[in-house]
Protein backbone atom coordinates (compact mmCIF):
# COMPACT_ATOMS: atom_id res chain seq x y z
CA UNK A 1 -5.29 6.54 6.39
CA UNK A 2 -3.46 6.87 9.28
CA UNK A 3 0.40 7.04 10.07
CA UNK A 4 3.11 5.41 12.64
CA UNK A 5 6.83 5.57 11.61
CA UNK A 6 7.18 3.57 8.97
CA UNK A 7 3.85 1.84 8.76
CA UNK A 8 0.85 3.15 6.88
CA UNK A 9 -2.32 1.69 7.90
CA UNK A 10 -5.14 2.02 5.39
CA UNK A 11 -8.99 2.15 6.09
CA UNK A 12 -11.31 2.71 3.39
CA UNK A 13 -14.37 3.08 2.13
CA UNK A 14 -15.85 0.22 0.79
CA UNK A 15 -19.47 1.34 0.50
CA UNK A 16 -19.07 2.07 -3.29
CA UNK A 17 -17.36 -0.97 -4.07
CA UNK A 18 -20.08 -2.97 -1.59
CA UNK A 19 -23.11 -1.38 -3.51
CA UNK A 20 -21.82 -2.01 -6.94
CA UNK A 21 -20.98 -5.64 -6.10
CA UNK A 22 -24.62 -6.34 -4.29
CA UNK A 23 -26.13 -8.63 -6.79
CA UNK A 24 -23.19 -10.79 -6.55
CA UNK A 25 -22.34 -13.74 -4.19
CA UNK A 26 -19.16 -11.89 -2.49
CA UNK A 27 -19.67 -11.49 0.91
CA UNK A 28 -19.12 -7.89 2.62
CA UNK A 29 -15.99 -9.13 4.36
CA UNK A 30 -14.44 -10.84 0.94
CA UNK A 31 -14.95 -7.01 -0.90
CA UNK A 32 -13.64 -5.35 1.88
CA UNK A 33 -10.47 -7.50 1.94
CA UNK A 34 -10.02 -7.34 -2.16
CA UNK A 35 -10.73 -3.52 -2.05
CA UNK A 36 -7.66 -3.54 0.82
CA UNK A 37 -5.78 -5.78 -0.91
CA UNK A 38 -5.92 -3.36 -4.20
CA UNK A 39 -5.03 -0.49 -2.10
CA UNK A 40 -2.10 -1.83 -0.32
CA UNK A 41 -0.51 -3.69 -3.28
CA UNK A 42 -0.86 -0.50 -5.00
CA UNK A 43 1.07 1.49 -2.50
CA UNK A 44 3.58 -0.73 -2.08
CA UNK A 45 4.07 -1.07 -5.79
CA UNK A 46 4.13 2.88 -5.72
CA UNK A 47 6.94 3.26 -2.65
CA UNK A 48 8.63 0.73 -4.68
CA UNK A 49 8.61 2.91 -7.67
CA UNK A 50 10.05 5.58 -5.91
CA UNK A 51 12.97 4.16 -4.10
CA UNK A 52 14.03 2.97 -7.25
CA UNK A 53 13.40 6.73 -8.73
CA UNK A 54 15.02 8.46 -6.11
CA UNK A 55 17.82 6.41 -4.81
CA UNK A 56 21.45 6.59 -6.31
CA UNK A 57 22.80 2.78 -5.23
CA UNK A 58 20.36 0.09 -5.83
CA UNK A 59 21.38 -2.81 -2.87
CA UNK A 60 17.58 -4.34 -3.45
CA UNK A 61 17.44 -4.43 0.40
CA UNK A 62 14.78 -1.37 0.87
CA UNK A 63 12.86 -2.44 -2.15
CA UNK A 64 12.28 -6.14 -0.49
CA UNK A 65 11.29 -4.95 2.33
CA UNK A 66 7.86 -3.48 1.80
CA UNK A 67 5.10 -5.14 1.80
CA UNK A 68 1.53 -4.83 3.12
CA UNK A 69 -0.60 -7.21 4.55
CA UNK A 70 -4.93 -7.22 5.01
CA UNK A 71 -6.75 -7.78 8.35
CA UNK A 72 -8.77 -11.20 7.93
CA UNK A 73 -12.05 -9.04 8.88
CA UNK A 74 -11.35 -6.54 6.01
CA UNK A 75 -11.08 -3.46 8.43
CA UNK A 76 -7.67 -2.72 8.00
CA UNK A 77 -4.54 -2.55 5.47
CA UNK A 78 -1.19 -1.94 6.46
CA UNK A 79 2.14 -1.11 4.24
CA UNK A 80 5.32 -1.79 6.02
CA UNK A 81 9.01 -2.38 5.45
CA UNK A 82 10.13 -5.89 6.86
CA UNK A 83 13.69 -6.85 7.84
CA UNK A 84 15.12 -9.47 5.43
CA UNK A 85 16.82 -12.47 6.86
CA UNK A 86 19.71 -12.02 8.84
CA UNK A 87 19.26 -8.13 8.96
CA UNK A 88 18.62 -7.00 12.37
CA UNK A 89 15.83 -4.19 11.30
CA UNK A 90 15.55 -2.50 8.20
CA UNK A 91 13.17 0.38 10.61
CA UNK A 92 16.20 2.89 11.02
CA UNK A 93 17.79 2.82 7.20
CA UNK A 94 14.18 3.22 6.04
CA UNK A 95 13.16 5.99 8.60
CA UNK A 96 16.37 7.72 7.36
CA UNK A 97 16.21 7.66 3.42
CA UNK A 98 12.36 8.32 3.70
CA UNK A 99 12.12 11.48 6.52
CA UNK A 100 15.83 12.75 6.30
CA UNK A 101 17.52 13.13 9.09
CA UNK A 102 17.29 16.47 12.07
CA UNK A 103 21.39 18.03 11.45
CA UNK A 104 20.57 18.14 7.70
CA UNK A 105 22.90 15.34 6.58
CA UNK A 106 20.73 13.26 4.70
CA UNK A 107 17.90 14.25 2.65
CA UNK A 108 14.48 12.97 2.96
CA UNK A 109 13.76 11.24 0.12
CA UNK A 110 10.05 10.87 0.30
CA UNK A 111 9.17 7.70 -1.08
CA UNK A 112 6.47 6.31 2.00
CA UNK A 113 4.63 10.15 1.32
CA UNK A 114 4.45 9.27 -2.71
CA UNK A 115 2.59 5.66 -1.70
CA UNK A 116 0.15 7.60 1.10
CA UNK A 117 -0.39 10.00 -2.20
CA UNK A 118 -1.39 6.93 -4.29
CA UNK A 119 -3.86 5.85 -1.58
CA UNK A 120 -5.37 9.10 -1.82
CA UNK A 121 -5.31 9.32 -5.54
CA UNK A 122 -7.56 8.91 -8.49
CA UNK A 123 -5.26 5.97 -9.61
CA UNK A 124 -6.39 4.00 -6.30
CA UNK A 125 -10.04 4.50 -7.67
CA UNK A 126 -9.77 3.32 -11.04
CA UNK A 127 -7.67 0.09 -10.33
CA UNK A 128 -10.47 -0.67 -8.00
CA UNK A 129 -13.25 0.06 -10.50
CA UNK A 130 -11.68 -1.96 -12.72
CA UNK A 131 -11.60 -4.97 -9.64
CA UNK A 132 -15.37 -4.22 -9.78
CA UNK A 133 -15.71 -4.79 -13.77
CA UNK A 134 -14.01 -7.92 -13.32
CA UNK A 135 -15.88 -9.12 -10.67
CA UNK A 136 -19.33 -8.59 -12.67
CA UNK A 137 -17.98 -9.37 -15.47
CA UNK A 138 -17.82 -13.29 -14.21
CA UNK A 139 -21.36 -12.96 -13.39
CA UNK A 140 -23.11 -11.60 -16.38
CA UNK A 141 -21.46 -13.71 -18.90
């Protein structure tokens, strides 16, 4: 998983998920994007969580903004926050609350780090096992 500013772009590994899934008729790409899709609604769901957790004034403006969004070709997830309409960029307020700011004013608040931790985390695995058991579970009954 890699890291710009505010975005978080996920790549994963799919192999497991492609393997268990191989007697099925979902093609490589279609896993890859559901796997993604998992991931990234996860982590948004996660950030979400956070801001709400960590945050003293609740405007709704930060927690509309993030969303996430899967390459067609199933390479690629990202998580980002997205201005709402008529806001001019929701980047700097976001950048703020999340990494704090250098003269010690405001403190990071740390809620982009808790979704990169759910992307990493055993909670990531098992809602995408249980993707897998749903899948099969349309085939074998």
């Amino acid at each position: 998983m890699g890291k710009t500013g505010q975005f978080l772009s996920v790549k994963a590994d799919v192999s497991r998920a492609q393997v268990a899934l191989a007697g099925t008729s979902k093609s490589l790409v279609s896993i890859s994007r559901q796997t993604l899709g998992i991931i990234g609604k996860g982590t948004v769901k996660t950030i979400k969580r956070e801001i709400k957790a960590l945050t003293e004034t609740r405007t709704g403006e930060l927690l509309k903004a993030y969303r996430y969004k899967v390459r067609k070709d199933g390479t690629l997830a990202n998580v980002f926050p997205k201005a709402l309409n008529g806001e001019k960029s929701i980047f700097p307020k976001a950048m703020a609350l999340s990494y704090g700011t250098k003269n010690g004013r405001l403190k990071a608040l740390g809620f982009v780090q808790s979704g990169e931790k759910y992307a990493e985390s055993d909670d990531c695995q098992s809602d995408i096992d249980k993707m897998i058991q749903k899948e099969l579970d349309k085939y074998w009954r």
